[in-house]
PDB file of N, CA and C in Angstrom:
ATOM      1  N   UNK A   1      86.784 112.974  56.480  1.00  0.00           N
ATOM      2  CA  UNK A   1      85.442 112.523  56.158  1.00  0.00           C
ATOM      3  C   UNK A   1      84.514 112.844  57.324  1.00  0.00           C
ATOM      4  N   UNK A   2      83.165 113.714  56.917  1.00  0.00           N
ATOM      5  CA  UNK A   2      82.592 114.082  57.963  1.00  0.00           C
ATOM      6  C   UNK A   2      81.583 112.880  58.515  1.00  0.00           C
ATOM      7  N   UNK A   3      81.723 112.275  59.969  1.00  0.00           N
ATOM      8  CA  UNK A   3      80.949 111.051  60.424  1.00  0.00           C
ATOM      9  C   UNK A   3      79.575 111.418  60.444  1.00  0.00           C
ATOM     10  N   UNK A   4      78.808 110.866  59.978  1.00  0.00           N
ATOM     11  CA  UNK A   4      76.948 110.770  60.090  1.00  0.00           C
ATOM     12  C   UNK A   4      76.709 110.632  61.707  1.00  0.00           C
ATOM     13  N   UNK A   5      75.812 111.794  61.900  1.00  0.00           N
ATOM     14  CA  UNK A   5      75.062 111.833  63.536  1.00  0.00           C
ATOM     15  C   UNK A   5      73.755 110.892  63.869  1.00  0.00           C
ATOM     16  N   UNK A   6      73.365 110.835  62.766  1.00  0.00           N
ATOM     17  CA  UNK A   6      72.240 110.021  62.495  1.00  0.00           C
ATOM     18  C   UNK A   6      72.393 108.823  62.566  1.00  0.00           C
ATOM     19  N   UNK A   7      72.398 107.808  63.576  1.00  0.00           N
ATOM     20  CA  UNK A   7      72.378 106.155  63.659  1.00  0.00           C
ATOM     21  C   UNK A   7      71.276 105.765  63.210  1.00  0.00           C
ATOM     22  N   UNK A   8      70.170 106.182  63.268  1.00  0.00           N
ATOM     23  CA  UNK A   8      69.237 105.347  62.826  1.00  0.00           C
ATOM     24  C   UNK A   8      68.355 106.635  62.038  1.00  0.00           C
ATOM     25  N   UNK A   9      67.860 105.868  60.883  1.00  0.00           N
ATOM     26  CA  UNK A   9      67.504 106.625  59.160  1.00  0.00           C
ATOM     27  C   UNK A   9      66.443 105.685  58.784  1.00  0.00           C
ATOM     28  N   UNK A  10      65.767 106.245  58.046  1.00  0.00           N
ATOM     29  CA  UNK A  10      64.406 105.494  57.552  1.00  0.00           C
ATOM     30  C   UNK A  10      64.056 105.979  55.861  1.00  0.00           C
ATOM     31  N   UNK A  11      63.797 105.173  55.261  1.00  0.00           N
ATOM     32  CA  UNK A  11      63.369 105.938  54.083  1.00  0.00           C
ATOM     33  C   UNK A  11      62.344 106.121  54.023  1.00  0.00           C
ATOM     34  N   UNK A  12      61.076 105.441  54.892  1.00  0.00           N
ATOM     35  CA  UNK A  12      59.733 105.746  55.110  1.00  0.00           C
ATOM     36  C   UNK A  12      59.404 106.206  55.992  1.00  0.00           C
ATOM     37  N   UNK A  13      58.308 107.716  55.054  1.00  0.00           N
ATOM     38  CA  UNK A  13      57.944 108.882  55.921  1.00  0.00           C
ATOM     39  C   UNK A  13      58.099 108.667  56.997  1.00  0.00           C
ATOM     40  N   UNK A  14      56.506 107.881  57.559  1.00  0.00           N
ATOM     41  CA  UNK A  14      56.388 107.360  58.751  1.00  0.00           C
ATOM     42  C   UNK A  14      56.873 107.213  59.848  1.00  0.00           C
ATOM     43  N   UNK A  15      57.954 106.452  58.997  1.00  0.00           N
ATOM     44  CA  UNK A  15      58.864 105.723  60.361  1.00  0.00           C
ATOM     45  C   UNK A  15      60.050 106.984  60.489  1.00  0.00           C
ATOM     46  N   UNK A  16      60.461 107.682  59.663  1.00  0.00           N
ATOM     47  CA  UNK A  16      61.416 108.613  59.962  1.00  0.00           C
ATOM     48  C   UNK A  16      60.753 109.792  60.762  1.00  0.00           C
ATOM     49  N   UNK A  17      59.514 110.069  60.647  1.00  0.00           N
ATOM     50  CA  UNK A  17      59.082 111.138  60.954  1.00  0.00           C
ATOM     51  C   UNK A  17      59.291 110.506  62.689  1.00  0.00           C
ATOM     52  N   UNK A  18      58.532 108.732  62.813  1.00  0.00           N
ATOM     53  CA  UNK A  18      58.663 108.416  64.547  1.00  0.00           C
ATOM     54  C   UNK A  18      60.038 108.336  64.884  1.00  0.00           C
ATOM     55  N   UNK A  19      61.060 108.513  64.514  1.00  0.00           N
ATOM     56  CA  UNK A  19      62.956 108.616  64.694  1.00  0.00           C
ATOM     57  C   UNK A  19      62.913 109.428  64.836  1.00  0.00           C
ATOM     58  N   UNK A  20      62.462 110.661  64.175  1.00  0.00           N
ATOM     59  CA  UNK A  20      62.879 111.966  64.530  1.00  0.00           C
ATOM     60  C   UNK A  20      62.410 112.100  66.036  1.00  0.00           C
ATOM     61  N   UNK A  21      61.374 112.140  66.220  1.00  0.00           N
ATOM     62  CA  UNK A  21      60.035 112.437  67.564  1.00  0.00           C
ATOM     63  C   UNK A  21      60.977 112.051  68.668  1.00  0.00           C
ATOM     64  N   UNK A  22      61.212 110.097  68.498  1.00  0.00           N
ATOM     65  CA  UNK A  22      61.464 109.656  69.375  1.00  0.00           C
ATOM     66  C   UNK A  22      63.196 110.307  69.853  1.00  0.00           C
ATOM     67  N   UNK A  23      64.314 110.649  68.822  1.00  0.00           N
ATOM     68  CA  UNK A  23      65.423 111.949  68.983  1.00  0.00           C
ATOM     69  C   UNK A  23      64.814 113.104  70.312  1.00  0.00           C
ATOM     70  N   UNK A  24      63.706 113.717  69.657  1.00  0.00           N
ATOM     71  CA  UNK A  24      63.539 114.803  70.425  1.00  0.00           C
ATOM     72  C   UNK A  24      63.057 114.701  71.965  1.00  0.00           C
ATOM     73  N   UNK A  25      62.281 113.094  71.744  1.00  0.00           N
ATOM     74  CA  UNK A  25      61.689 113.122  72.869  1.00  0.00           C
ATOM     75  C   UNK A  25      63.108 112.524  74.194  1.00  0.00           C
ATOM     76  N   UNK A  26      63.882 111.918  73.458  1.00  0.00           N
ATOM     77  CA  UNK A  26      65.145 111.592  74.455  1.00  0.00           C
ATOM     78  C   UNK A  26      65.806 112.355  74.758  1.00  0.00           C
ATOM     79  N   UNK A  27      66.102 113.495  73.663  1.00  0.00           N
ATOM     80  CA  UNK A  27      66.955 114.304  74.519  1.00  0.00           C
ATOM     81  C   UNK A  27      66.394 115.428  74.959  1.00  0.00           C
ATOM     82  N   UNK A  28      65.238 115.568  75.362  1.00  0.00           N
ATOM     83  CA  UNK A  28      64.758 116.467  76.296  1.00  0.00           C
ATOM     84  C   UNK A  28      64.063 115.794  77.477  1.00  0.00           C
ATOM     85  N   UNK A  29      63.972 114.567  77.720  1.00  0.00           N
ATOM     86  CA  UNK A  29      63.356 113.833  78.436  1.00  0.00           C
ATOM     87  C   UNK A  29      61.931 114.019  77.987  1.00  0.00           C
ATOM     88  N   UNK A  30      61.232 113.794  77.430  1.00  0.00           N
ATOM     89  CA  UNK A  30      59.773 113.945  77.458  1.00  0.00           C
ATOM     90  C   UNK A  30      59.082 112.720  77.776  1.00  0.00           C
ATOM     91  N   UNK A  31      57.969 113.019  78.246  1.00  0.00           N
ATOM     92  CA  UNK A  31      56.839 111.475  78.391  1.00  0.00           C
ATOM     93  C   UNK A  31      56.828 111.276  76.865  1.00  0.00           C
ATOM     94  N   UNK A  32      56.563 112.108  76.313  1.00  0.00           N
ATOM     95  CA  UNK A  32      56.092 111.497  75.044  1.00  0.00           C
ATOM     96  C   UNK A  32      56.232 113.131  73.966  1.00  0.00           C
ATOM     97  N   UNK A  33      55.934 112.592  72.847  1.00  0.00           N
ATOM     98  CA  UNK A  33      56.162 113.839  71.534  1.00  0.00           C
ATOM     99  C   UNK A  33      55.298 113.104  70.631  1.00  0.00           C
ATOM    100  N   UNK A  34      54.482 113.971  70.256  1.00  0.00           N
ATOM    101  CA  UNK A  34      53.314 113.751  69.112  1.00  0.00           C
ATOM    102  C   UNK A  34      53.225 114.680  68.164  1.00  0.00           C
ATOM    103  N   UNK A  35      53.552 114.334  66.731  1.00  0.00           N
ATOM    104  CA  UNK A  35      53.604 115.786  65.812  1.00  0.00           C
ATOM    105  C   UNK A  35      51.814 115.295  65.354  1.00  0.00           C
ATOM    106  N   UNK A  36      51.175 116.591  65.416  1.00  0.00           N
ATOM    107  CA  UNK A  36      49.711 116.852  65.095  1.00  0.00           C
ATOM    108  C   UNK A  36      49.332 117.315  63.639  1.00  0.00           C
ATOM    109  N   UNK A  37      48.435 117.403  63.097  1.00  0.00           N
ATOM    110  CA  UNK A  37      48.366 118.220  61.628  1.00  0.00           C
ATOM    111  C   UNK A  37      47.096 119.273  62.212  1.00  0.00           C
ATOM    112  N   UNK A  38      46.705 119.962  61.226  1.00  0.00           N
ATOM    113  CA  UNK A  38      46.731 121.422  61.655  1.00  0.00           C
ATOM    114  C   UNK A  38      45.188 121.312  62.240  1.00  0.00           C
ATOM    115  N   UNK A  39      44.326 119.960  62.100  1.00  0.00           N
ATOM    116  CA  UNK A  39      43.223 119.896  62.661  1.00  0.00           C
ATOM    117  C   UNK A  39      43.341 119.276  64.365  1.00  0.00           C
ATOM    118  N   UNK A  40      44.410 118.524  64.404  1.00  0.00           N
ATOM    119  CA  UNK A  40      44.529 117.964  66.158  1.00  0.00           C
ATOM    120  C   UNK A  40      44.525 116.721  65.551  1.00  0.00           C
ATOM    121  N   UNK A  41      45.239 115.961  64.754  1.00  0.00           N
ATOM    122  CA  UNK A  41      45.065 114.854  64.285  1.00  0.00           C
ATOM    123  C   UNK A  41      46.372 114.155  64.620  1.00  0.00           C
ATOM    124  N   UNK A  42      46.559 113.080  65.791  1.00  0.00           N
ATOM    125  CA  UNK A  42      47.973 112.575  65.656  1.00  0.00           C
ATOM    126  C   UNK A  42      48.707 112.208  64.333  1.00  0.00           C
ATOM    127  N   UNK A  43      50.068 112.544  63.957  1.00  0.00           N
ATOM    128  CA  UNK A  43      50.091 112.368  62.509  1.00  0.00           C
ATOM    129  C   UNK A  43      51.573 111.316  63.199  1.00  0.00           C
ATOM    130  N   UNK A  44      52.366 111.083  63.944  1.00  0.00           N
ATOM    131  CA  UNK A  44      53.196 110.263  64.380  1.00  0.00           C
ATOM    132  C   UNK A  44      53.433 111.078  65.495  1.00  0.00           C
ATOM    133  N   UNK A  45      54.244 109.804  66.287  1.00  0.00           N
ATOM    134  CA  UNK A  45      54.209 110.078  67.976  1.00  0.00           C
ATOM    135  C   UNK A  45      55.529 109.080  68.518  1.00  0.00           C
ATOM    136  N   UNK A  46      55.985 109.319  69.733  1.00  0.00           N
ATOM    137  CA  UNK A  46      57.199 108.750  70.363  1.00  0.00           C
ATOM    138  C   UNK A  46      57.157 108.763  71.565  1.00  0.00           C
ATOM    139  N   UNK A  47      57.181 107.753  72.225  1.00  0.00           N
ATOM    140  CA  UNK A  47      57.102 108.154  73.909  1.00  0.00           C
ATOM    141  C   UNK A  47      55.300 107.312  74.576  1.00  0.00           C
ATOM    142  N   UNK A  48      55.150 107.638  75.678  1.00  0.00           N
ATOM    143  CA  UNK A  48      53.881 107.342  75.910  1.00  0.00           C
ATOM    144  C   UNK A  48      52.706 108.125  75.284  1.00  0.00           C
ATOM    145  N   UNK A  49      52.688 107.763  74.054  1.00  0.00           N
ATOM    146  CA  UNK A  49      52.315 108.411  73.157  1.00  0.00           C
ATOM    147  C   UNK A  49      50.307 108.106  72.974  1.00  0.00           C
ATOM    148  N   UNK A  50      49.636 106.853  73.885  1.00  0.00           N
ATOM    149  CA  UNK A  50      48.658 106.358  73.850  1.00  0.00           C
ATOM    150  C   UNK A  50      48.152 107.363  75.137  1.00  0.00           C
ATOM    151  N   UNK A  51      48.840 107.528  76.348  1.00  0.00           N
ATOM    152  CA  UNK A  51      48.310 108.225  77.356  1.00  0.00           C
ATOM    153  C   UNK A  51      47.904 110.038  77.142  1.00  0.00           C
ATOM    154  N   UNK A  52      48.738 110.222  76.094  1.00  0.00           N
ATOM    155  CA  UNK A  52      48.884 112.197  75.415  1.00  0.00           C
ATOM    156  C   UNK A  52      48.056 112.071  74.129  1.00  0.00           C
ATOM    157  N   UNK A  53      47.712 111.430  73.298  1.00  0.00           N
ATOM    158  CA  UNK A  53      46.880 111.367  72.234  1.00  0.00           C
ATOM    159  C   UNK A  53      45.540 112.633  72.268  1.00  0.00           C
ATOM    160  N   UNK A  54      45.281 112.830  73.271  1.00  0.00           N
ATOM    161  CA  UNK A  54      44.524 113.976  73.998  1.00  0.00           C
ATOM    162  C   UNK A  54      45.356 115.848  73.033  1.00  0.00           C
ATOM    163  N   UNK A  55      45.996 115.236  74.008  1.00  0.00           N
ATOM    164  CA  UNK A  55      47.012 117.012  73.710  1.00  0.00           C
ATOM    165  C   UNK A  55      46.903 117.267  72.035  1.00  0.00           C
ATOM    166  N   UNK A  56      47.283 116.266  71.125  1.00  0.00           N
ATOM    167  CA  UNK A  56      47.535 116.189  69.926  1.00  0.00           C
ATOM    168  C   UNK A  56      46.192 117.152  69.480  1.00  0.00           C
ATOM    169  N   UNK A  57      45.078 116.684  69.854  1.00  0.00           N
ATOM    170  CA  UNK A  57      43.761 117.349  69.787  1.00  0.00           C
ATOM    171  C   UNK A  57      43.571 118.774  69.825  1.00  0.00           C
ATOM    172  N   UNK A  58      44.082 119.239  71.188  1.00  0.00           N
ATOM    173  CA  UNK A  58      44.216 120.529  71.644  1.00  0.00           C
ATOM    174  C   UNK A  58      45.082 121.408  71.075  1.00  0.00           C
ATOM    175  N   UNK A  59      46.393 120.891  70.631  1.00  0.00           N
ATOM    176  CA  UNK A  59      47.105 121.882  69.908  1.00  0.00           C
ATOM    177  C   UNK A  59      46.615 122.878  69.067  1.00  0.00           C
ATOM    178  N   UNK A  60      45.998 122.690  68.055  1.00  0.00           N
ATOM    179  CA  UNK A  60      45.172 123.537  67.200  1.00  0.00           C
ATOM    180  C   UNK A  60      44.757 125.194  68.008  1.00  0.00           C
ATOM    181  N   UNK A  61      44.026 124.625  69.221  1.00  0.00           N
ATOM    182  CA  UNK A  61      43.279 125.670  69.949  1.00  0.00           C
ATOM    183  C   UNK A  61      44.082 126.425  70.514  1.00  0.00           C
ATOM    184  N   UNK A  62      45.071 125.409  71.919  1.00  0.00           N
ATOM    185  CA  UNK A  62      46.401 125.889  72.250  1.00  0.00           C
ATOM    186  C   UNK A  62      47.400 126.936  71.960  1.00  0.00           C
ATOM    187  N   UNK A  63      47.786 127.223  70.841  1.00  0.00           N
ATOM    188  CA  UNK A  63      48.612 127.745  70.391  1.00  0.00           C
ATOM    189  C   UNK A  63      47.777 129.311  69.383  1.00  0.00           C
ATOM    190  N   UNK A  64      48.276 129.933  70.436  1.00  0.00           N
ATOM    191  CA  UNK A  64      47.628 131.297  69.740  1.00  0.00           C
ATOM    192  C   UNK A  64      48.336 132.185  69.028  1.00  0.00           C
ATOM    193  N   UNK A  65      47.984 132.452  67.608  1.00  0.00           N
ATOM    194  CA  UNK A  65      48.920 132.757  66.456  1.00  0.00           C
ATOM    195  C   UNK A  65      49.909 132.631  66.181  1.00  0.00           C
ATOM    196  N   UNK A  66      49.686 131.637  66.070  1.00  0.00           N
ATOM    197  CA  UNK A  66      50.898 129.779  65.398  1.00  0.00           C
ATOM    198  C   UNK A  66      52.170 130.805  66.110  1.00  0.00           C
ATOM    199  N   UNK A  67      52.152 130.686  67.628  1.00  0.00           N
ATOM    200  CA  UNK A  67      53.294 130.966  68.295  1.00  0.00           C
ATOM    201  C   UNK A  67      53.728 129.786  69.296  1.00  0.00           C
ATOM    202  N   UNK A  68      54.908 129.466  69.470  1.00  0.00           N
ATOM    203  CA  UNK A  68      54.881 128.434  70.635  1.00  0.00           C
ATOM    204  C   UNK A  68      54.135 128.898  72.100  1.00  0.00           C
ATOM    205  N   UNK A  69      53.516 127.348  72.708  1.00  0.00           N
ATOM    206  CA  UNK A  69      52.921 127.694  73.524  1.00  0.00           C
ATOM    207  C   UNK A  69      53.734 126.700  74.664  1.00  0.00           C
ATOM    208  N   UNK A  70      53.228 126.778  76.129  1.00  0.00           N
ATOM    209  CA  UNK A  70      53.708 126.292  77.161  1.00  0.00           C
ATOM    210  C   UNK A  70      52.549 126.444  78.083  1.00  0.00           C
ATOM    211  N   UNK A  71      52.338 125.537  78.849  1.00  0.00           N
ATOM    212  CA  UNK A  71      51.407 125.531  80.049  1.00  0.00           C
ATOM    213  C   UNK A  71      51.450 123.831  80.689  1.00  0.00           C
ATOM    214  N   UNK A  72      50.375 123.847  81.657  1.00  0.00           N
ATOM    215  CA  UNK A  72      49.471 122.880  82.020  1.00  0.00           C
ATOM    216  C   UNK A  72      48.109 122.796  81.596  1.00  0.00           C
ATOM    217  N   UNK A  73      47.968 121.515  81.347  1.00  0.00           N
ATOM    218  CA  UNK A  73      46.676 120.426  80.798  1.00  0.00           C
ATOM    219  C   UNK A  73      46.154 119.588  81.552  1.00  0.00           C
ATOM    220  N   UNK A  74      45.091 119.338  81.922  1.00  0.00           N
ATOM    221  CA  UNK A  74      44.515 118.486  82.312  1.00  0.00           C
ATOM    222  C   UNK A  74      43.439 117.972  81.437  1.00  0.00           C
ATOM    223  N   UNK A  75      43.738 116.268  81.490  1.00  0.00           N
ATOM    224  CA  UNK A  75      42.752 115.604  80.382  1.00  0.00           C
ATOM    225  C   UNK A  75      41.366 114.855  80.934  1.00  0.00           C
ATOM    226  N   UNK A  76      40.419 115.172  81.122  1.00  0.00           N
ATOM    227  CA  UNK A  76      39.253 114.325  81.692  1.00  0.00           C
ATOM    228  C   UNK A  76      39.681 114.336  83.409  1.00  0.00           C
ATOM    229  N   UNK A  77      39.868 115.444  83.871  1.00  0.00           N
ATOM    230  CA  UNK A  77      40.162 115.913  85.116  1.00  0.00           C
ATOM    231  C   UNK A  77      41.062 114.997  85.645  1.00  0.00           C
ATOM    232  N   UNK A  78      42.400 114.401  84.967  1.00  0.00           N
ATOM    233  CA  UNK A  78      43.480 114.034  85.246  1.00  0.00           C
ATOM    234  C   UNK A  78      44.615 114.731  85.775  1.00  0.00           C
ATOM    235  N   UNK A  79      45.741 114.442  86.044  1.00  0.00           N
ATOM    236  CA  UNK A  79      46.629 114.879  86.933  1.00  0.00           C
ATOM    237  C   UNK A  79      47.011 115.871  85.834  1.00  0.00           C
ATOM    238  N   UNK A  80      47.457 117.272  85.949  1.00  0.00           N
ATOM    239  CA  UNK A  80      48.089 118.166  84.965  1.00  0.00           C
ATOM    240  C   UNK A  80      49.339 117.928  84.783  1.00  0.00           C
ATOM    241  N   UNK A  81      49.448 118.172  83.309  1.00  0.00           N
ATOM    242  CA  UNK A  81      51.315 117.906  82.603  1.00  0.00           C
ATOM    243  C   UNK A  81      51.121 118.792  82.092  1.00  0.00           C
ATOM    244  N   UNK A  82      52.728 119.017  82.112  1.00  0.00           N
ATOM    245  CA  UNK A  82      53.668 120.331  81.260  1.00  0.00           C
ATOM    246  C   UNK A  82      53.795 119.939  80.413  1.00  0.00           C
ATOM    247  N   UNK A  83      53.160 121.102  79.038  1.00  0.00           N
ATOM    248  CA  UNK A  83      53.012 120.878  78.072  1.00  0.00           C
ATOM    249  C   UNK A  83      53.569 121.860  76.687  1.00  0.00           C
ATOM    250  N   UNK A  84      54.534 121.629  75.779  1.00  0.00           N
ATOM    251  CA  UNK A  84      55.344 122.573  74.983  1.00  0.00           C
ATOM    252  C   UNK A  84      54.583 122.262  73.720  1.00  0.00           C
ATOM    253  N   UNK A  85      53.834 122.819  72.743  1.00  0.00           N
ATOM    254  CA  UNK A  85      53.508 123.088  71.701  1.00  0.00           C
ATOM    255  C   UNK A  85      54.023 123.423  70.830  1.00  0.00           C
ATOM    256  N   UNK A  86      55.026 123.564  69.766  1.00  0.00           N
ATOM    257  CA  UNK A  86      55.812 123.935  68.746  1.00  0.00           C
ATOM    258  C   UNK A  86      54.785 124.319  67.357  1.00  0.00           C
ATOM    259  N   UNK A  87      54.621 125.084  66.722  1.00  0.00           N
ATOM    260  CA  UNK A  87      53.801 125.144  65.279  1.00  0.00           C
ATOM    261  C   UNK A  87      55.051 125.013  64.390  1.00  0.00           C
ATOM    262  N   UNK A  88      54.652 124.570  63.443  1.00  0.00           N
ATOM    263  CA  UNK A  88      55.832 124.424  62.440  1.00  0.00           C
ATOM    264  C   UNK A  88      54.854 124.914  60.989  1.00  0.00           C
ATOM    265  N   UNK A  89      55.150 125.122  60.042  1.00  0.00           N
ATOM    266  CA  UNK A  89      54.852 125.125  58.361  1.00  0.00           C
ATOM    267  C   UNK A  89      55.923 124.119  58.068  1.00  0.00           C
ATOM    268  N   UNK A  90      54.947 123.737  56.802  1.00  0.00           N
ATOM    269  CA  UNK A  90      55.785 122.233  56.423  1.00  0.00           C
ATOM    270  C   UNK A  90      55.328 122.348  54.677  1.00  0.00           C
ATOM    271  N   UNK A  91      55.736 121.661  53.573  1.00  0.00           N
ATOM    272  CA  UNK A  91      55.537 121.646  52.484  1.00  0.00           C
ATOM    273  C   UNK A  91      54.060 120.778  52.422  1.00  0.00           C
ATOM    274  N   UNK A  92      53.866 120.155  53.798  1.00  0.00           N
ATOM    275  CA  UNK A  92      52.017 119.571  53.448  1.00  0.00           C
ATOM    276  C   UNK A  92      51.403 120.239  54.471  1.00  0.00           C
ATOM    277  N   UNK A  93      51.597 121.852  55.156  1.00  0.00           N
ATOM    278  CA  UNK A  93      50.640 122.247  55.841  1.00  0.00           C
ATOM    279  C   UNK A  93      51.307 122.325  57.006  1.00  0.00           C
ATOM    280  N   UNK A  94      50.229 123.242  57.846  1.00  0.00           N
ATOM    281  CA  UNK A  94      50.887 123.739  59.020  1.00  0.00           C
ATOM    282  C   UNK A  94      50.607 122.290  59.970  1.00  0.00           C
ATOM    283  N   UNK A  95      51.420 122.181  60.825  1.00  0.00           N
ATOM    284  CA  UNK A  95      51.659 121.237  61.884  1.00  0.00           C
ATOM    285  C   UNK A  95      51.902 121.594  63.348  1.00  0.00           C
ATOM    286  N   UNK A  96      51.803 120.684  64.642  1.00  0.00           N
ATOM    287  CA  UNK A  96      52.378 120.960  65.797  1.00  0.00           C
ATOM    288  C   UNK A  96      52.978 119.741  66.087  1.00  0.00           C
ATOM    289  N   UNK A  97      54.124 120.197  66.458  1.00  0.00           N
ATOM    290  CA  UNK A  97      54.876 118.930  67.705  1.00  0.00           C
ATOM    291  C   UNK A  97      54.616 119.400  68.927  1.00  0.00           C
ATOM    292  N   UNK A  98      53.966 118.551  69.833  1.00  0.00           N
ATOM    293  CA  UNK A  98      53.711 118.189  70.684  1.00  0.00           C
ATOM    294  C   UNK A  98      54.124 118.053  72.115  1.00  0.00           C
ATOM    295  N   UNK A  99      55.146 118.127  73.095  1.00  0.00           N
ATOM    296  CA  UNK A  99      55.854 117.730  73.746  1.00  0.00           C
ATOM    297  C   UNK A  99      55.680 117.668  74.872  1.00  0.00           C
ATOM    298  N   UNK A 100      55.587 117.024  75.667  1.00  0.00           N
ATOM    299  CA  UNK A 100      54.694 116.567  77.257  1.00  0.00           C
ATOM    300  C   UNK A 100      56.042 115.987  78.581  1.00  0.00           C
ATOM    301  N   UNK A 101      55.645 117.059  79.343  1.00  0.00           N
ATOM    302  CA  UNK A 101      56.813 116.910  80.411  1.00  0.00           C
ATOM    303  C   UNK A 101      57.876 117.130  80.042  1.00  0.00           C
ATOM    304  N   UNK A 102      59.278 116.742  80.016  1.00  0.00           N
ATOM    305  CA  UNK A 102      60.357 117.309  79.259  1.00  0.00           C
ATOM    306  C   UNK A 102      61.332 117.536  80.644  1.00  0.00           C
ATOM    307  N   UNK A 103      62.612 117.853  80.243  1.00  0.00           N
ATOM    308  CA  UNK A 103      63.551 118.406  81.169  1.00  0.00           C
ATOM    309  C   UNK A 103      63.337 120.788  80.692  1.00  0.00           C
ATOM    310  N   UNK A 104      63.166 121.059  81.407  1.00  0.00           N
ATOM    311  CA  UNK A 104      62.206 122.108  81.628  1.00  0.00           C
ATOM    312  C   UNK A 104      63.729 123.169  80.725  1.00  0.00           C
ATOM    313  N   UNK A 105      65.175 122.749  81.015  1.00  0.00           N
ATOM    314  CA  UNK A 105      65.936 123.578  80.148  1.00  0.00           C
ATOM    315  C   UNK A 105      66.310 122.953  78.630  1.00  0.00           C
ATOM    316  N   UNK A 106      65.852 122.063  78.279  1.00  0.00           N
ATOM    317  CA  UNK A 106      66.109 121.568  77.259  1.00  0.00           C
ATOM    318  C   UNK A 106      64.800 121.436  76.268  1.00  0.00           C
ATOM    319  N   UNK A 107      63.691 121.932  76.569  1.00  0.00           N
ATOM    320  CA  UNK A 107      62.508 121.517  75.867  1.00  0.00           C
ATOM    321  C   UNK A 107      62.087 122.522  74.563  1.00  0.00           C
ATOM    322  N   UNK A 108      62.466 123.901  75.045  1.00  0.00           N
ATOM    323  CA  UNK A 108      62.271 124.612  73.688  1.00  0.00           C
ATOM    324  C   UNK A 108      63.093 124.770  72.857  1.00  0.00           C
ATOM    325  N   UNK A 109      64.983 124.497  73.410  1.00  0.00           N
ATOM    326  CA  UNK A 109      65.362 124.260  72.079  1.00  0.00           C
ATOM    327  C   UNK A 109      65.384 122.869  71.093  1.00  0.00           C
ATOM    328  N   UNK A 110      65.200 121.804  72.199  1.00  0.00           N
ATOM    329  CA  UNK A 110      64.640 120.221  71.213  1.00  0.00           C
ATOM    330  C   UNK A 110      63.675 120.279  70.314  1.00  0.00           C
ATOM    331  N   UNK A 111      62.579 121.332  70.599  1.00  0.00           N
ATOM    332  CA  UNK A 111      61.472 121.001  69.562  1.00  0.00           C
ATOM    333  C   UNK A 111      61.894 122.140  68.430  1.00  0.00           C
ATOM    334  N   UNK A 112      62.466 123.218  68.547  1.00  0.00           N
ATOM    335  CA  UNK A 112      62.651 124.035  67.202  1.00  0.00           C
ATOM    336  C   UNK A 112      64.040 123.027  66.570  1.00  0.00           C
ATOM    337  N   UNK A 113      64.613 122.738  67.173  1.00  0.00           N
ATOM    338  CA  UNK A 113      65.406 122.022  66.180  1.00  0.00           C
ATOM    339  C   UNK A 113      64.892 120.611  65.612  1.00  0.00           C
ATOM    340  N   UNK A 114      64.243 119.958  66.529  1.00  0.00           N
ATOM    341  CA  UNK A 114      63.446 119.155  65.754  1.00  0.00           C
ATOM    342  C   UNK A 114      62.515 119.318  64.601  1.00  0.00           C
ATOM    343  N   UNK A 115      61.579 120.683  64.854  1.00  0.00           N
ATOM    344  CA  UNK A 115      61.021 121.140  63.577  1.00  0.00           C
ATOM    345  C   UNK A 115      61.686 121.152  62.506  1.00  0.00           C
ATOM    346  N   UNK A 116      62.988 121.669  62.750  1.00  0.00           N
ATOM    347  CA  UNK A 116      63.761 121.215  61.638  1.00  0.00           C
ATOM    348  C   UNK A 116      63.961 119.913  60.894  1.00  0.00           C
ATOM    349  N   UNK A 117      64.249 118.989  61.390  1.00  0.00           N
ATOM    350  CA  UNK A 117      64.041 117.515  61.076  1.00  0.00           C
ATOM    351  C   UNK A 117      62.879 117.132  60.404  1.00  0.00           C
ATOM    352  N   UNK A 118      61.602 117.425  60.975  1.00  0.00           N
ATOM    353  CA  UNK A 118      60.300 117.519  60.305  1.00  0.00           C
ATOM    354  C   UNK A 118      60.380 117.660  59.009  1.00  0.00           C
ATOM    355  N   UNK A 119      60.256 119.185  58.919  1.00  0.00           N
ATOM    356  CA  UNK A 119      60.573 119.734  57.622  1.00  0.00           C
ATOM    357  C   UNK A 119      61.397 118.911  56.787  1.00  0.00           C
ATOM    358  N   UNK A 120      62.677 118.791  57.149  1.00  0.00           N
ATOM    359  CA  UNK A 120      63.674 118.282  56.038  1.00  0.00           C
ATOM    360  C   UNK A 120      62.635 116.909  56.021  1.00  0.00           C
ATOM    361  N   UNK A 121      62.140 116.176  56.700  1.00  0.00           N
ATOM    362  CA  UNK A 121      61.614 114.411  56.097  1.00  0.00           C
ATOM    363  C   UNK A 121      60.461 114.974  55.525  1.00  0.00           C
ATOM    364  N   UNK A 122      59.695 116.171  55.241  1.00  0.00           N
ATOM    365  CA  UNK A 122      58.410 115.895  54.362  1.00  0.00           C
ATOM    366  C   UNK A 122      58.707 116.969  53.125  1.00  0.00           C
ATOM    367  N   UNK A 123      59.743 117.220  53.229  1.00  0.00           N
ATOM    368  CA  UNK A 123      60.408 118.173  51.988  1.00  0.00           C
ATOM    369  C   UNK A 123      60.293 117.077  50.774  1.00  0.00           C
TER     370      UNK A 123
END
C-alpha cells in the first residue's frame, strides 16, 4: 500500500492552495511565498507574507515573457531581498508564485514543483 506524503490536505481552495505555499516555502527556506494572479493581486500566501505583499504586485512586470525570473527588490527604499518569480498557466489564468529569500540551491526546483501542486488544486 502506497503511504500518502501529504499530512496535511484541505478540501478548500483557499486553504489548500496556503498548504501548498506554506510546503514550498519550508522546504526551500523562504521568508515567505505568495502565489499572485496575472494582475499582481495576492491570491494566497505563506510565510511573512504581510512584509512581501509588495512583490506580489511586481510580478506581473518582473517576469519577462512569462519566463522565471530572479533578482533583487527593494520596496519603498528598503533593505533588498532575493527574489524567485515562477509564472505558471493554470485552468483560471496565468499566475505567479512568488518566493522571497529562500535557500539559494533549493529555490528553483521548490517552486516548479510546487507549480505543480497549484495546478493540480485549481484543476
Amino acid at each position: 500500500m502506497k503511504e500518502e506524503r501529504r499530512t496535511k490536505r484541505s478540501h478548500n481552495v483557499h486553504e489548500a492552495l496556503e498548504l501548498q505555499l506554506e510546503a514550498i516555502a519550508t522546504r526551500a527556506s523562504f521568508n515567505s511565498v505568495i502565489l499572485a494572479e496575472h494582475q499582481g493581486i495576492p491570491v494566497a500566501g505563506a510565510g511573512k507574507v504581510f512584509e512581501d505583499e509588495e512583490i506580489a504586485a511586481l510580478a506581473p512586470r518582473l517576469v519577462p515573457g512569462k519566463k522565471l525570473w530572479q533578482g533583487k527588490v527593494s520596496i519603498d527604499n528598503g533593505p533588498e531581498k532575493q527574489v524567485t518569480i515562477a509564472p505558471i498557466k493554470t485552468d483560471v489564468g496565468d499566475l505567479f508564485i512568488c518566493g522571497v529569500g529562500g535557500q539559494s540551491s533549493k529555490v528553483l526546483a521548490e517552486l516548479l514543483v510546487g507549480s505543480k501542486g497549484v495546478n493540480r488544486i485549481l484543476a
